[in-house]
Protein backbone atom coordinates (compact mmCIF):
# COMPACT_ATOMS: atom_id res chain seq x y z
CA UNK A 1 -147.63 3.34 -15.66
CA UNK A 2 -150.99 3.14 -14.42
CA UNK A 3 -152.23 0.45 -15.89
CA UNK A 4 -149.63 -1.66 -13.41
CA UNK A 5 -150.11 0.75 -10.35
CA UNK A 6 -153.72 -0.17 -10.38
CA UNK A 7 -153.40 -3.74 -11.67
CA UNK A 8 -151.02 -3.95 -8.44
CA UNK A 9 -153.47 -2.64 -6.14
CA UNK A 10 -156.64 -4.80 -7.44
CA UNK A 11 -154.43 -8.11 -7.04
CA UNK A 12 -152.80 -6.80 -3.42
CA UNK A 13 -156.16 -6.11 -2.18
CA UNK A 14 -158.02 -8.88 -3.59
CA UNK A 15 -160.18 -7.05 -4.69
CA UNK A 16 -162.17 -8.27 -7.88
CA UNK A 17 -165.78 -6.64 -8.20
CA UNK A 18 -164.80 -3.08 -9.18
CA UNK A 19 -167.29 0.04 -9.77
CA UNK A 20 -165.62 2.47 -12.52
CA UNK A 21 -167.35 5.75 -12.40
CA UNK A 22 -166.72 7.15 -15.68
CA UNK A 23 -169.60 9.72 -14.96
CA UNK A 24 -166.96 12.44 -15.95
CA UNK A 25 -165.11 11.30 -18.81
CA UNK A 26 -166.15 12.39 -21.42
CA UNK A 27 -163.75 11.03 -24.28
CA UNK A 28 -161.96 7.44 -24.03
CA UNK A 29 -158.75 6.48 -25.95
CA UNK A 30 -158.38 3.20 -27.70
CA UNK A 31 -155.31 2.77 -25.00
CA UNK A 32 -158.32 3.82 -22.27
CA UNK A 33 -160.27 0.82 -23.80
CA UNK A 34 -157.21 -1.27 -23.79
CA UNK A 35 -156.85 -0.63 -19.61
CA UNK A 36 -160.29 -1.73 -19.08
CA UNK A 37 -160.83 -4.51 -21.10
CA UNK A 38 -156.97 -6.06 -19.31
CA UNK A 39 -158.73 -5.27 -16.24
CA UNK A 40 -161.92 -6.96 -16.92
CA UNK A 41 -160.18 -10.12 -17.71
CA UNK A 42 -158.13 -10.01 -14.70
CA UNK A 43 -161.48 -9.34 -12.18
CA UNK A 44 -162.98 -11.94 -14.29
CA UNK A 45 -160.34 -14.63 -14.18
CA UNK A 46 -161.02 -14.33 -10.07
CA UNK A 47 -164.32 -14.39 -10.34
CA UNK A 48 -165.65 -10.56 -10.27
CA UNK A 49 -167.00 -8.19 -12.32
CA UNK A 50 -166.38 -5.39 -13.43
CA UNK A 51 -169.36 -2.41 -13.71
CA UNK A 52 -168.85 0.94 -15.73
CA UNK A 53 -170.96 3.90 -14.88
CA UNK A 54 -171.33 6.45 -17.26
CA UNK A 55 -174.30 8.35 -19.21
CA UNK A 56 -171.75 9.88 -21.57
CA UNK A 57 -173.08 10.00 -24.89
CA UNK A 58 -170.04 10.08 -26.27
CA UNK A 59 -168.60 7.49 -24.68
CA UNK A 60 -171.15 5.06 -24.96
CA UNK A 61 -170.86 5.48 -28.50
CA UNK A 62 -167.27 4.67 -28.35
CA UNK A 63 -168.43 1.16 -26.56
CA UNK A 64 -170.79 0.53 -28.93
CA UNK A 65 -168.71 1.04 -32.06
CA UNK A 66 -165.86 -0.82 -30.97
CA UNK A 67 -168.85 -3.69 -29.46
CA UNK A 68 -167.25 -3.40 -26.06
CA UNK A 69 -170.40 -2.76 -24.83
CA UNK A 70 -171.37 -6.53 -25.14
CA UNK A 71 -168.23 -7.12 -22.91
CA UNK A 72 -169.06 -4.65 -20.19
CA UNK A 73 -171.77 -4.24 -17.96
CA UNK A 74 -172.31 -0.14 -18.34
CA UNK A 75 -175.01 1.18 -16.20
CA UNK A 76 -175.92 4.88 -15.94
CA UNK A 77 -177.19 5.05 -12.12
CA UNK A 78 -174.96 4.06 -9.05
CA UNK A 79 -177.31 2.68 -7.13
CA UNK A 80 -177.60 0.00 -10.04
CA UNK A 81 -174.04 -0.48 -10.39
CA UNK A 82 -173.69 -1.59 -7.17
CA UNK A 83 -176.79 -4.12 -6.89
CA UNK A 84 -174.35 -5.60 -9.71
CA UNK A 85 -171.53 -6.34 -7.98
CA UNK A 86 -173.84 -6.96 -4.47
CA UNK A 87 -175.16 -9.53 -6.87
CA UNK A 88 -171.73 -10.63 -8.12
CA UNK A 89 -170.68 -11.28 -4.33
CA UNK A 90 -173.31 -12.89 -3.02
CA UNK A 91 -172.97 -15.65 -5.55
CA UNK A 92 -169.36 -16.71 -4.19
């Protein structure tokens, strides 16, 4: 599954301030929202973050109708994505 293969990795790798370029999705399942919201809680239980970077239409409709876009930071440009997480880091 996955949802444990990458759940695995993030906790082997300690690695908790994650960058999810969703530039070319262009449809997300309710099980798709399901993965990322488990994840965010993980990242944020240690501390991290979790940024989304899309300018999908589509799906940022899908974030705002199920008002998961109050729980995620979504950002359209990398460059701000990652002064997010630099952010994020240099706080801990």
């Amino acid at each position: 599954k996955i949802e444990e293969k990458l759940f695995s990795y993030v906790k082997m790798r300690g690695i908790y301030n994650l960058l999810v370029n969703m530039r070319n999705v262009d449809y997300i399942s309710s099980s798709g929202l399901k993965v990322l919201l488990a994840l965010s809680k993980l990242v944020e239980a240690n501390q991290g973050k979790v940024v989304l970077l899309t300018d999908n239409k589509q799906v940022l409709k899908v974030f705002e109708i199920s008002g998961l876009d109050k729980v995620f930071t979504i950002v359209s440009s990398e460059p701000d994505a990652i002064k997010l997480l630099q952010t994020t880091i240099d706080k801990h």
